[in-house]
PDB file of N, CA and C in Angstrom:
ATOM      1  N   UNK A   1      35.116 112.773 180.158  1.00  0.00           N
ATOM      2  CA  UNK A   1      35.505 112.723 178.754  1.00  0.00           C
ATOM      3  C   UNK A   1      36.817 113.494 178.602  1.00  0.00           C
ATOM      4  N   UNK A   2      38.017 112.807 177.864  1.00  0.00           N
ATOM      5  CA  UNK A   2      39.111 113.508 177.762  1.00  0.00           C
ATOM      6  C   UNK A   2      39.056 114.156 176.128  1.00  0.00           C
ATOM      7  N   UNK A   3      39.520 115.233 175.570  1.00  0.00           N
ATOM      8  CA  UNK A   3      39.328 115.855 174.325  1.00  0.00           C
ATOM      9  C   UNK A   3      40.948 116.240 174.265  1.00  0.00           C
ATOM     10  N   UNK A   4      41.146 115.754 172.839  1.00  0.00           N
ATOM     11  CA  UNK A   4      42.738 116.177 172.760  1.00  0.00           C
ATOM     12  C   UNK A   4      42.533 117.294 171.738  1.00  0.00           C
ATOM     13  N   UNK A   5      43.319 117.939 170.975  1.00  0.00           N
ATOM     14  CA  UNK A   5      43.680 118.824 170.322  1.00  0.00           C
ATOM     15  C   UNK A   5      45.108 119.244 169.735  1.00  0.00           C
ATOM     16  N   UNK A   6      45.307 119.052 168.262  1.00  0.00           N
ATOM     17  CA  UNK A   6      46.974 119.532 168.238  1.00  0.00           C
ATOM     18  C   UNK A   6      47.076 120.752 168.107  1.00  0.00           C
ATOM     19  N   UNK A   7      48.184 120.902 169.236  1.00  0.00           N
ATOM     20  CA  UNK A   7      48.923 122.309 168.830  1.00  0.00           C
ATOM     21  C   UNK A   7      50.274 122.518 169.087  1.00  0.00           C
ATOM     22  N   UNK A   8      50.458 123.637 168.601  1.00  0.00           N
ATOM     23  CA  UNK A   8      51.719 123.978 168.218  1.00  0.00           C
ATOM     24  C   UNK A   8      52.790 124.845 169.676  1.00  0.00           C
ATOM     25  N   UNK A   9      52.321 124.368 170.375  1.00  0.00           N
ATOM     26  CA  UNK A   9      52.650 124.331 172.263  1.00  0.00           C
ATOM     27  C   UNK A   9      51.811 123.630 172.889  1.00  0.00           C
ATOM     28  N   UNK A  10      52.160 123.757 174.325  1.00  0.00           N
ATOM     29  CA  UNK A  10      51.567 122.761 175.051  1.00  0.00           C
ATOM     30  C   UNK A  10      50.609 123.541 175.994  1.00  0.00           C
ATOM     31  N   UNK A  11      50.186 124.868 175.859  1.00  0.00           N
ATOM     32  CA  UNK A  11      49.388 125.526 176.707  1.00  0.00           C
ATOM     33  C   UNK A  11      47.999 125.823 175.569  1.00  0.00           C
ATOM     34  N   UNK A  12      46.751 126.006 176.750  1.00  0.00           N
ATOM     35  CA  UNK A  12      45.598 126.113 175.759  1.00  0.00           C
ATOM     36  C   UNK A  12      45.358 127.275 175.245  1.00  0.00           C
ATOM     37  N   UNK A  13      46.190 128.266 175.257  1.00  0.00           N
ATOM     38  CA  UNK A  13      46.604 129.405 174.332  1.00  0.00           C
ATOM     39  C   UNK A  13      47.350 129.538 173.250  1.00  0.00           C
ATOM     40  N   UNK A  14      47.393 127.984 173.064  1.00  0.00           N
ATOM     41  CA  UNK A  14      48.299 127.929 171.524  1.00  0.00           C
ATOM     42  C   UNK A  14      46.947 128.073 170.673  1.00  0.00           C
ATOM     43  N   UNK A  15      48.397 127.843 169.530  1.00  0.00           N
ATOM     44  CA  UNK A  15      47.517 127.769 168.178  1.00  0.00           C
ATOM     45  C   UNK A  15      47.621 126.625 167.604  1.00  0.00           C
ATOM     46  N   UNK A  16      45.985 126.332 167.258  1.00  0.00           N
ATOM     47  CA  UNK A  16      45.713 124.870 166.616  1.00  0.00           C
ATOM     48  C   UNK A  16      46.976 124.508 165.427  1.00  0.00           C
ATOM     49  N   UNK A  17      47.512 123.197 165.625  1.00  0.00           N
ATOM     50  CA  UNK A  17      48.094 122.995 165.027  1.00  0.00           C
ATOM     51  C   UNK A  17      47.415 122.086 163.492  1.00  0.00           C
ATOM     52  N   UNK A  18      47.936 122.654 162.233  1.00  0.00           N
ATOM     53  CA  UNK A  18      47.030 122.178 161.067  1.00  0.00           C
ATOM     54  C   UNK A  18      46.816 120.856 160.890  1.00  0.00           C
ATOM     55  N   UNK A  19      48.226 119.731 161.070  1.00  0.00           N
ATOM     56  CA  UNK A  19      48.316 118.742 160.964  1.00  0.00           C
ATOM     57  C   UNK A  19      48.020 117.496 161.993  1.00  0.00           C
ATOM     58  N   UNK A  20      47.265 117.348 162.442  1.00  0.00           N
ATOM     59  CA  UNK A  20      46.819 116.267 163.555  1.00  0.00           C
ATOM     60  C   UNK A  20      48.365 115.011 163.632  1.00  0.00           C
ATOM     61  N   UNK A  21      48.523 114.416 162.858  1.00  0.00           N
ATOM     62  CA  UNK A  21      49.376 113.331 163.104  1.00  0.00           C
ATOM     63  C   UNK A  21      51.194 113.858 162.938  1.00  0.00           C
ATOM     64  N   UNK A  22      51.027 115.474 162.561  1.00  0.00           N
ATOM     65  CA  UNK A  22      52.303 115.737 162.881  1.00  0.00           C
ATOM     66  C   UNK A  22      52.386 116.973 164.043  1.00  0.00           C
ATOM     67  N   UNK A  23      51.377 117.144 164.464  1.00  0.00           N
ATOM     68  CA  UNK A  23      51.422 117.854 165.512  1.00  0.00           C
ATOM     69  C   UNK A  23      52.439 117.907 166.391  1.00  0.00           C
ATOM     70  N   UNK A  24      52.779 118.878 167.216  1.00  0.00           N
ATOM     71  CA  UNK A  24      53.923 118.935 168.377  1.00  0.00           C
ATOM     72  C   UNK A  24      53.656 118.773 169.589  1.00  0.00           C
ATOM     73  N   UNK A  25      52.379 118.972 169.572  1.00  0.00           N
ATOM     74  CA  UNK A  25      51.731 118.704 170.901  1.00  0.00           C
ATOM     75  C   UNK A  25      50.202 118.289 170.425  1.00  0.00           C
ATOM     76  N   UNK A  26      49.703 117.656 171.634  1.00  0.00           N
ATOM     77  CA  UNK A  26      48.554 117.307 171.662  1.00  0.00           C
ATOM     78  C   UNK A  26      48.173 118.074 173.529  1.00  0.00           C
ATOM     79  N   UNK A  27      47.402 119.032 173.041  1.00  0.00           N
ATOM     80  CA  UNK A  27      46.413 119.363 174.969  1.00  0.00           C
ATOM     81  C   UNK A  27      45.235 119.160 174.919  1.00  0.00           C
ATOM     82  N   UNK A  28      45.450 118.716 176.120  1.00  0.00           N
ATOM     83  CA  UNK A  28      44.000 117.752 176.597  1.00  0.00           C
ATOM     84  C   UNK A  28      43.331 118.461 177.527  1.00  0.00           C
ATOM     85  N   UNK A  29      41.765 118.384 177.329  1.00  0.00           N
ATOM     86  CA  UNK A  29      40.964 119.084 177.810  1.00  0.00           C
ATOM     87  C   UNK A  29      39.795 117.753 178.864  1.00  0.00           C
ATOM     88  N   UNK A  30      40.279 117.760 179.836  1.00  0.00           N
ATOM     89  CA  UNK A  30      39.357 116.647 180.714  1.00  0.00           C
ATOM     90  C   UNK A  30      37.825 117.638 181.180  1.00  0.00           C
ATOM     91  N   UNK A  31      36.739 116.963 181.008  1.00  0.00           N
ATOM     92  CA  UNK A  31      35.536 117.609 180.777  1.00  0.00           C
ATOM     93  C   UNK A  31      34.942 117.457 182.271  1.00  0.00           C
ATOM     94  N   UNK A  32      35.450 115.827 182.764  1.00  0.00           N
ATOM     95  CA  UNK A  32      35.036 115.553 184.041  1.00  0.00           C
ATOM     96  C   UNK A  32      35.742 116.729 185.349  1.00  0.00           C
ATOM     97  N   UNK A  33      36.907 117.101 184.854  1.00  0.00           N
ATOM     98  CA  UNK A  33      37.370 117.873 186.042  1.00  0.00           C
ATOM     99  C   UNK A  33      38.088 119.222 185.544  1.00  0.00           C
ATOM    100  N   UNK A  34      37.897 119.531 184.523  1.00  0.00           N
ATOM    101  CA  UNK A  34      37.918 120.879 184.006  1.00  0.00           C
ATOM    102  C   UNK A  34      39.351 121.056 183.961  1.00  0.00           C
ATOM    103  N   UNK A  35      40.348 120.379 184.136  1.00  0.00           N
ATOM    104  CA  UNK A  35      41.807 120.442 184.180  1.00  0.00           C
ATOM    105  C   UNK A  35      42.138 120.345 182.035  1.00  0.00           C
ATOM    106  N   UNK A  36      43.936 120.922 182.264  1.00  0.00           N
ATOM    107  CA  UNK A  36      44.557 120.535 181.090  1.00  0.00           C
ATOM    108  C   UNK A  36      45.689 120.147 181.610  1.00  0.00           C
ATOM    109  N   UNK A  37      46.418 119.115 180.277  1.00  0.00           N
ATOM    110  CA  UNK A  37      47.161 118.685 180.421  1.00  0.00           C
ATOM    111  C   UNK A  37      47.445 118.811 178.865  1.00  0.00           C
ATOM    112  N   UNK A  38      48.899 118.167 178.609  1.00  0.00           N
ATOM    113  CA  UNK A  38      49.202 118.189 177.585  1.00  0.00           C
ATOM    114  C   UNK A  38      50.381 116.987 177.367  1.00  0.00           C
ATOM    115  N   UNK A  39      50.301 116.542 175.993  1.00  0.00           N
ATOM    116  CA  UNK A  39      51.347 115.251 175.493  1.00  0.00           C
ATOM    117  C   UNK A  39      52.148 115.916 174.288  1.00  0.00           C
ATOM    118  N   UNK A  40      53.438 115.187 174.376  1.00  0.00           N
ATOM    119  CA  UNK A  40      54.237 115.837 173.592  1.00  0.00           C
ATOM    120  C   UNK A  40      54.108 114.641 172.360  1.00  0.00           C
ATOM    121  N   UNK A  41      54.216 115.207 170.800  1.00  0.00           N
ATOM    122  CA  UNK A  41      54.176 114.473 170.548  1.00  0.00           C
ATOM    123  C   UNK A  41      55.170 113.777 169.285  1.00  0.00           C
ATOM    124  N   UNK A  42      56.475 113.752 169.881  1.00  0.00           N
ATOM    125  CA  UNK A  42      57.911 114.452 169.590  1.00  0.00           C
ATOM    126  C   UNK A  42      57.761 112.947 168.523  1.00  0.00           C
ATOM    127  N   UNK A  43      57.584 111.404 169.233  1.00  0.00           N
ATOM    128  CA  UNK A  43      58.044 110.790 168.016  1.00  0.00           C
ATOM    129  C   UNK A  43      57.547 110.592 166.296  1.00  0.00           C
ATOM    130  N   UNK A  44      56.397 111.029 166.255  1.00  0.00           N
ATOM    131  CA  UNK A  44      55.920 111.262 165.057  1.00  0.00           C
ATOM    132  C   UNK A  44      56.839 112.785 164.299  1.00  0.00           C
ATOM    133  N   UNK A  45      57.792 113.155 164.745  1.00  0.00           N
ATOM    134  CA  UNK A  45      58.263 114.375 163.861  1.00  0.00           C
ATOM    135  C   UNK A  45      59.491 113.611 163.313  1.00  0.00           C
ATOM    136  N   UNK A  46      60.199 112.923 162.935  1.00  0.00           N
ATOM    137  CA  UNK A  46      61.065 112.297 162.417  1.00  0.00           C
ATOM    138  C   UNK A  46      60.812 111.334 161.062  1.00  0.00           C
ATOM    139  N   UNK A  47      59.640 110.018 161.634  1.00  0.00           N
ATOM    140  CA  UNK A  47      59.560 109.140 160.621  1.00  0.00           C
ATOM    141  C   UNK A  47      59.241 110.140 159.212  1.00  0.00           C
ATOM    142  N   UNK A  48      59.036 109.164 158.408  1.00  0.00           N
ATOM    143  CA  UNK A  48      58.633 109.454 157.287  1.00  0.00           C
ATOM    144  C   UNK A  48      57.267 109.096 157.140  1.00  0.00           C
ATOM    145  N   UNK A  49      56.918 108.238 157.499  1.00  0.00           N
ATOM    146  CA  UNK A  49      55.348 107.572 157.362  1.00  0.00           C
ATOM    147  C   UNK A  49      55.236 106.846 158.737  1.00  0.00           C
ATOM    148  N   UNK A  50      53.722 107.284 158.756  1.00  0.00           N
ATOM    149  CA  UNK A  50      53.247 106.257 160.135  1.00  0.00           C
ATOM    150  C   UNK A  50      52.970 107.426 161.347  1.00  0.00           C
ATOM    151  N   UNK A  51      52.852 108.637 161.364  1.00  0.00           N
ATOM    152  CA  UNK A  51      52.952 109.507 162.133  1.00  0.00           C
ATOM    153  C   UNK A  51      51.742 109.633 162.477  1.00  0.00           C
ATOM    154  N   UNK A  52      50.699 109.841 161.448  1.00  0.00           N
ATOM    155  CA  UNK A  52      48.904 109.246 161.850  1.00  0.00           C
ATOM    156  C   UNK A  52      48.455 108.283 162.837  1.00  0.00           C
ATOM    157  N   UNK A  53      49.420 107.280 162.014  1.00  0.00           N
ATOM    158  CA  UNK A  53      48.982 105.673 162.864  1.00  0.00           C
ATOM    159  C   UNK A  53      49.736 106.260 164.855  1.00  0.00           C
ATOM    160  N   UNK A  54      51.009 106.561 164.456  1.00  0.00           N
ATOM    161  CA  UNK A  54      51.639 106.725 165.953  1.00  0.00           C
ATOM    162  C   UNK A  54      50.843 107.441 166.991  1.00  0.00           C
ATOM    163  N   UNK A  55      50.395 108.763 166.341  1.00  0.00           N
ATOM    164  CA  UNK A  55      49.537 110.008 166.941  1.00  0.00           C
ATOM    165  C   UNK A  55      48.244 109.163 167.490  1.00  0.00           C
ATOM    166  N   UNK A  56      47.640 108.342 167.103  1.00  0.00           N
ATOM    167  CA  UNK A  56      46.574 108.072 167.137  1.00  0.00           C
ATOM    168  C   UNK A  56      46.837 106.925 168.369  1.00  0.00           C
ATOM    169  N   UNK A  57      47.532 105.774 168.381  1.00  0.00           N
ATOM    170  CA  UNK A  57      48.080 104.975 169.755  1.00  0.00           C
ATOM    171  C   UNK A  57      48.004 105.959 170.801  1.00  0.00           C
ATOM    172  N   UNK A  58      49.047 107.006 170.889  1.00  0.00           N
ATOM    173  CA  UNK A  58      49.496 107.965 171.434  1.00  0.00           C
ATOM    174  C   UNK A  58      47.697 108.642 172.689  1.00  0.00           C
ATOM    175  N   UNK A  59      47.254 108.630 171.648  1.00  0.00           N
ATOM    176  CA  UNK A  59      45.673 109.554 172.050  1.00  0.00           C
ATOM    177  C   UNK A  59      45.244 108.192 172.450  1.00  0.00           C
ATOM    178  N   UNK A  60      45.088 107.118 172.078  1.00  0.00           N
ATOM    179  CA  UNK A  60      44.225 105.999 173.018  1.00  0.00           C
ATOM    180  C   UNK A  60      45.465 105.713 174.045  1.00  0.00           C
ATOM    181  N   UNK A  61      46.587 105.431 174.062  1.00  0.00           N
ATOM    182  CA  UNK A  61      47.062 105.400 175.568  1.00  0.00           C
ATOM    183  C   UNK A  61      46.514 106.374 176.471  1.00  0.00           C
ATOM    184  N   UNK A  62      46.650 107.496 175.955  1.00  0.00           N
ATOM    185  CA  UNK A  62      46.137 108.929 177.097  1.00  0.00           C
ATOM    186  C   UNK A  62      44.765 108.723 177.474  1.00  0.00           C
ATOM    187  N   UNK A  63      43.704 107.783 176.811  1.00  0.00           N
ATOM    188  CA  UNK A  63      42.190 108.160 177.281  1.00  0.00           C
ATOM    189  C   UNK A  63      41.391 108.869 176.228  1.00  0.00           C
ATOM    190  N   UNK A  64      42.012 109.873 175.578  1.00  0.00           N
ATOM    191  CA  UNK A  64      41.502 110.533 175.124  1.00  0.00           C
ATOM    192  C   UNK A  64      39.983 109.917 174.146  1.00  0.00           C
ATOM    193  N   UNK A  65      38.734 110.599 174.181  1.00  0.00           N
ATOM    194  CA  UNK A  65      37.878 109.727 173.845  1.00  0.00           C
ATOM    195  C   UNK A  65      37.195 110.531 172.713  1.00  0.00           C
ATOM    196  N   UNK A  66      37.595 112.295 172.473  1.00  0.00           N
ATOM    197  CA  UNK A  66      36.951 112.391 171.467  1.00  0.00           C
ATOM    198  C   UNK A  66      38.580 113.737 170.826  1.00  0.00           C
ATOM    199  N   UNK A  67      38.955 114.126 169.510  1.00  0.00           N
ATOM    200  CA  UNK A  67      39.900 114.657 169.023  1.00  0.00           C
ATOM    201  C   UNK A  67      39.165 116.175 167.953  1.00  0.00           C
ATOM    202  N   UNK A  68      39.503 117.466 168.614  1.00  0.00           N
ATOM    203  CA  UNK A  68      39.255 118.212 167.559  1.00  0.00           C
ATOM    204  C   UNK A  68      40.776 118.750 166.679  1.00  0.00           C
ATOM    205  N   UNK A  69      40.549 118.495 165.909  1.00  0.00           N
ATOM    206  CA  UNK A  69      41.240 118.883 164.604  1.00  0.00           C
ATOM    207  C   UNK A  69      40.777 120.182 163.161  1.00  0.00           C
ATOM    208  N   UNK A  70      41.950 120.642 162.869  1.00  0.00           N
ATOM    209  CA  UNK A  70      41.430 121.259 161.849  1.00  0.00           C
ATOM    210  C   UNK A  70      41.486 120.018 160.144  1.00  0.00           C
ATOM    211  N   UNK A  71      41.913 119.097 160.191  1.00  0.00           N
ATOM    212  CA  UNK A  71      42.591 118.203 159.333  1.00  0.00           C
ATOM    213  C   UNK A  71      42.316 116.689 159.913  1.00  0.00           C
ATOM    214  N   UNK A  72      42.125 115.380 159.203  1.00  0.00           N
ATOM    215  CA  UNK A  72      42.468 114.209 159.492  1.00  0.00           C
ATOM    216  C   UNK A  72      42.811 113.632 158.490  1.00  0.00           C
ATOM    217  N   UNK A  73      43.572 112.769 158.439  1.00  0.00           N
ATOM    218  CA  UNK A  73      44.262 111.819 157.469  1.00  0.00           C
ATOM    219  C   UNK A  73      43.961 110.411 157.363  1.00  0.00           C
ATOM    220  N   UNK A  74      43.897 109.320 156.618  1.00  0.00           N
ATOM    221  CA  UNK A  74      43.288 108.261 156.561  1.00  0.00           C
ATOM    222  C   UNK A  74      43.794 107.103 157.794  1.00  0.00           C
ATOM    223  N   UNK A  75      45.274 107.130 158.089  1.00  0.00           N
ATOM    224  CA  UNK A  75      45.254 106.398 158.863  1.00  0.00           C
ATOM    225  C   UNK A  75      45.238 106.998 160.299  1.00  0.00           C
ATOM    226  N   UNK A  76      45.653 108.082 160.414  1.00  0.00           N
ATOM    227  CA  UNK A  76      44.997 108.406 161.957  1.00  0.00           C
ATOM    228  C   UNK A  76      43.484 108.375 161.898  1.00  0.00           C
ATOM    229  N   UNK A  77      42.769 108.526 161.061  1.00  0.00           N
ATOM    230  CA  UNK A  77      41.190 108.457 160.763  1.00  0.00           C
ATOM    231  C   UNK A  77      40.838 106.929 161.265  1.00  0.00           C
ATOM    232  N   UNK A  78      41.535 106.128 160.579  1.00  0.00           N
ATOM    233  CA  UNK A  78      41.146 104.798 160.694  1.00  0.00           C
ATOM    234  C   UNK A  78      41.127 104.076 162.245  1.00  0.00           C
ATOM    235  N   UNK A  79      42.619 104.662 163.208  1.00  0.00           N
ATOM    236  CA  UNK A  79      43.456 104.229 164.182  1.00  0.00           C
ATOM    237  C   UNK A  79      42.692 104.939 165.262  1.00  0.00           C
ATOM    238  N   UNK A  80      42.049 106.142 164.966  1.00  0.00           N
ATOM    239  CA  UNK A  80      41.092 106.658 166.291  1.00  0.00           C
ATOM    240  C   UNK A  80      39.502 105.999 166.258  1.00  0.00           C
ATOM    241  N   UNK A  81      39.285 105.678 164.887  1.00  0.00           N
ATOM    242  CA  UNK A  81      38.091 105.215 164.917  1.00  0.00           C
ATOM    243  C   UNK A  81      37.793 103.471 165.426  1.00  0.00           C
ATOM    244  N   UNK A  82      39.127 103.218 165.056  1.00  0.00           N
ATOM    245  CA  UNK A  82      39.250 101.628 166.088  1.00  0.00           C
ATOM    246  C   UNK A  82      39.442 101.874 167.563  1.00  0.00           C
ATOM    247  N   UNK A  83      39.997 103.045 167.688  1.00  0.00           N
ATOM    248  CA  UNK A  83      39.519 103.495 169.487  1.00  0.00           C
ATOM    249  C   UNK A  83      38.755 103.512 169.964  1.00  0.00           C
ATOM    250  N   UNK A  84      37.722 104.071 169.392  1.00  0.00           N
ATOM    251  CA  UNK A  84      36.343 104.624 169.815  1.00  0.00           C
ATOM    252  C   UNK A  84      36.990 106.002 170.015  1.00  0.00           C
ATOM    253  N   UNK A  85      37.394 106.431 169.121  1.00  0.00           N
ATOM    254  CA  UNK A  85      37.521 108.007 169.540  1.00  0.00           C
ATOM    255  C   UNK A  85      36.827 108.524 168.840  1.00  0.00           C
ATOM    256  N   UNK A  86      36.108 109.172 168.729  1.00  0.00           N
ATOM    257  CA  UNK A  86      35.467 110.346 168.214  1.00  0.00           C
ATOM    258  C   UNK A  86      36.621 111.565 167.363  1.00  0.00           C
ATOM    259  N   UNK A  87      36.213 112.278 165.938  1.00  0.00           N
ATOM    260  CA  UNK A  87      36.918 112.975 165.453  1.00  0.00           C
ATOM    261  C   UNK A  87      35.977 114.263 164.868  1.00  0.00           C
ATOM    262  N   UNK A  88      36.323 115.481 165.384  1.00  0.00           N
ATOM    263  CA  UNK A  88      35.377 116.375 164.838  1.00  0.00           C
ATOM    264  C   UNK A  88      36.187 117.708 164.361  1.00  0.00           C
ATOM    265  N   UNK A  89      35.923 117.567 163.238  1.00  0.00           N
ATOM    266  CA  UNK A  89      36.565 118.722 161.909  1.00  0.00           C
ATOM    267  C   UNK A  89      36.793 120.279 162.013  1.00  0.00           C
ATOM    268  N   UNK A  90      37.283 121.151 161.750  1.00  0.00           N
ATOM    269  CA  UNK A  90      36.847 122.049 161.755  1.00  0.00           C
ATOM    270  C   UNK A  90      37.613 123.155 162.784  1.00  0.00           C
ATOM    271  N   UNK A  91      38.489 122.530 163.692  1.00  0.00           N
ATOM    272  CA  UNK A  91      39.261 123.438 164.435  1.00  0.00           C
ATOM    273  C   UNK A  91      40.195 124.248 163.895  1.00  0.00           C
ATOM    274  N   UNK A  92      40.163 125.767 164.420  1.00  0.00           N
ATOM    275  CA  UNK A  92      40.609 126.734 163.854  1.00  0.00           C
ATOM    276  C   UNK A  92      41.116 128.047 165.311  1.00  0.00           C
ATOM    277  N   UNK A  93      42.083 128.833 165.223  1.00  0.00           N
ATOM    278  CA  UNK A  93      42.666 129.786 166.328  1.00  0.00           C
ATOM    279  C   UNK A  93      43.223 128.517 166.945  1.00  0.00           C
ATOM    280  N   UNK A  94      42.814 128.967 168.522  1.00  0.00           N
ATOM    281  CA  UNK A  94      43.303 128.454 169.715  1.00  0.00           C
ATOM    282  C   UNK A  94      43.184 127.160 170.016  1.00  0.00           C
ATOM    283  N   UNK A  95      43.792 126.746 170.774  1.00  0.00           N
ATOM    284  CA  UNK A  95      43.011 125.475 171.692  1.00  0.00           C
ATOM    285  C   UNK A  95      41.696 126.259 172.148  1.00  0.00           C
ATOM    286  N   UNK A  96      41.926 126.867 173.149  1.00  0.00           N
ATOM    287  CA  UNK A  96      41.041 127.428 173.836  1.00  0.00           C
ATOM    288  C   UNK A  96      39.735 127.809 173.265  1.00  0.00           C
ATOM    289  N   UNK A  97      39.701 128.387 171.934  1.00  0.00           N
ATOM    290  CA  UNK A  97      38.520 128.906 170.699  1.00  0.00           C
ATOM    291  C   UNK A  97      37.877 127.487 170.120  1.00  0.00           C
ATOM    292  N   UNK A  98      39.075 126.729 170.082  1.00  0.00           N
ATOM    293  CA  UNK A  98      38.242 125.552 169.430  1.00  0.00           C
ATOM    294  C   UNK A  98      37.703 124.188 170.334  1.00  0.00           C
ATOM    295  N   UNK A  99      38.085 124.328 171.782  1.00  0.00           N
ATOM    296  CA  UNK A  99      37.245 123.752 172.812  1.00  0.00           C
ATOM    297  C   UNK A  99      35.847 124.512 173.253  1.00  0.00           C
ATOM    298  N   UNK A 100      36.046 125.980 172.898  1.00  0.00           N
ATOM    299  CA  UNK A 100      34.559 126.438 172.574  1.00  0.00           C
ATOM    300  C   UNK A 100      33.652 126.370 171.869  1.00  0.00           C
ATOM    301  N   UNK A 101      34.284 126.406 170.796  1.00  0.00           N
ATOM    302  CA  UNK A 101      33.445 126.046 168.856  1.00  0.00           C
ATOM    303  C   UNK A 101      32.819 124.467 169.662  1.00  0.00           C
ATOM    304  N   UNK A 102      33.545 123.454 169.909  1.00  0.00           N
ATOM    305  CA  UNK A 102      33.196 122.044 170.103  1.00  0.00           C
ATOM    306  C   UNK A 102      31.850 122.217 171.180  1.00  0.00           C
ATOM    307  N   UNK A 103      32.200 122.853 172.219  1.00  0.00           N
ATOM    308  CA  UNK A 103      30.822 122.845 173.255  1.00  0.00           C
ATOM    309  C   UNK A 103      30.002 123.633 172.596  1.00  0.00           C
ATOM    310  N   UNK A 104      30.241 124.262 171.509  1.00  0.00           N
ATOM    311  CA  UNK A 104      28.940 125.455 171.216  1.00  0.00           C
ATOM    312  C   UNK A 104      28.247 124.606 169.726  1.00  0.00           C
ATOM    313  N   UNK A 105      29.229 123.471 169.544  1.00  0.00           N
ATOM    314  CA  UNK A 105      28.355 122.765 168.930  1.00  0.00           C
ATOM    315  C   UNK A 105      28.359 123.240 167.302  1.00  0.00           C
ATOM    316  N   UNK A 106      29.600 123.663 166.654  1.00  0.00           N
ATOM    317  CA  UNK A 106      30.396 124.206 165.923  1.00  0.00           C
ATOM    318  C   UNK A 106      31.105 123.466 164.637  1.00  0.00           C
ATOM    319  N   UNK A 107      31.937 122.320 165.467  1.00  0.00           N
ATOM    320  CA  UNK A 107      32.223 121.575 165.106  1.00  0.00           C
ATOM    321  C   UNK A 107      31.774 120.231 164.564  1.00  0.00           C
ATOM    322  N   UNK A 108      32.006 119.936 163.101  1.00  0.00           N
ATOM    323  CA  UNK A 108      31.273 118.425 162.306  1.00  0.00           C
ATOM    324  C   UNK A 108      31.702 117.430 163.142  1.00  0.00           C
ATOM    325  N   UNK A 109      31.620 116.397 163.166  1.00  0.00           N
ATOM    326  CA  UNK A 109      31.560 115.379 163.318  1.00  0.00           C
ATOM    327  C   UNK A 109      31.968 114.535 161.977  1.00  0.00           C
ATOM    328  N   UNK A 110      33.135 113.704 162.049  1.00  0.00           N
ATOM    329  CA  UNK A 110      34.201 113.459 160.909  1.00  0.00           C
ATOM    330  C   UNK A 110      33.374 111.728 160.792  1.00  0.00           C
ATOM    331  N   UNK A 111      32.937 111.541 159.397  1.00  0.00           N
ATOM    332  CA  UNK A 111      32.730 110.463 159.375  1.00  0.00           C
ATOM    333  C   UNK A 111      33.928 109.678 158.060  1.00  0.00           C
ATOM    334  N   UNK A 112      34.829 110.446 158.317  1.00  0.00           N
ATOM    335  CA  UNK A 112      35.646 109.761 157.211  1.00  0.00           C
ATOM    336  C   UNK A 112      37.083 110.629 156.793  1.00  0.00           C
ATOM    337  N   UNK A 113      38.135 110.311 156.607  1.00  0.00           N
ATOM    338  CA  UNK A 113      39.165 111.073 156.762  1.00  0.00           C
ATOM    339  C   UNK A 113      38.846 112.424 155.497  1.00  0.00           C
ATOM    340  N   UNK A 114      39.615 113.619 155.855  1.00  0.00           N
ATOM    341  CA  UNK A 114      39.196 114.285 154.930  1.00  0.00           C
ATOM    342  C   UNK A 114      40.416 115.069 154.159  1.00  0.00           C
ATOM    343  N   UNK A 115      41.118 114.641 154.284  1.00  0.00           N
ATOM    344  CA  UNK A 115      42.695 114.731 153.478  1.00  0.00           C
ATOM    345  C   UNK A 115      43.065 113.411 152.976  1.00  0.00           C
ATOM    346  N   UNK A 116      44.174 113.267 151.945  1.00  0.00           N
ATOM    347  CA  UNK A 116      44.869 112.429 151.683  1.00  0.00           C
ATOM    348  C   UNK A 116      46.022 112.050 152.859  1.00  0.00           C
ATOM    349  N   UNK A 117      46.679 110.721 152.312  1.00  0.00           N
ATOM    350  CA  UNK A 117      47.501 110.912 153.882  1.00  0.00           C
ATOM    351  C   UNK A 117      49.128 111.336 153.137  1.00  0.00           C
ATOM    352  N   UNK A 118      50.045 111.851 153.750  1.00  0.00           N
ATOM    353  CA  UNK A 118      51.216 112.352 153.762  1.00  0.00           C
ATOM    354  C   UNK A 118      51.066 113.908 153.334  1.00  0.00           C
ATOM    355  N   UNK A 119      49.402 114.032 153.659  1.00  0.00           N
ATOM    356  CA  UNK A 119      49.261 115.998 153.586  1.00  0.00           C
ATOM    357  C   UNK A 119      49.955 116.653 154.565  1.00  0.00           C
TER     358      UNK A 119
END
């Protein structure tokens, strides 16, 4: 299972980044082999709209199969859930704190975007 996360660097000692679809980075937490990696996620910082929808391609090219966030927006909501990605609410500190919150079972489980979009 790959788990992405935005933050605001690319190491799992950042800090969660608030905005999922304008994030600067996305790090990935692979469950099968305990590795990180990380995606930059530079073209969504420019447009004006569509940065949800982009972020969200972005995470199904990579694999990624489930996303913790502190925030989701309707169309990255919509664009991971046509993935089959999984979205669970509630991330807060680190990467690192909030790949713990998620295994400790912490984190909701997003059945529906929970911001407006251009938040």
């Amino acid at each position: 299972m790959k788990i992405a996360i935005p933050a605001k660097d690319r190491q799992p000692s950042a800090a969660v980044d608030d905005r999922l679809g304008r994030a600067q980075w996305f790090v990935l937490y692979d469950t099968d082999t305990r590795t990180w990696d990380a995606i930059e996620n530079a073209p969504t910082q420019q447009p004006l709209h569509g940065a949800g929808v982009q972020s969200g391609e972005a995470l199904m090219r990579a694999g990624v199969t489930a996303v913790l966030a502190p925030h989701c927006g309707p169309n990255a909501f919509r664009v991971l859930q046509a993935g089959g990605i999984s979205v669970f609410l509630g991330a807060t500190g680190t990467v690192e704190e909030t790949l713990a919150a998620y295994q400790a079972g912490s984190l909701l489980q997003a059945g529906a975007a929970d911001v407006g979009g251009h938040w």
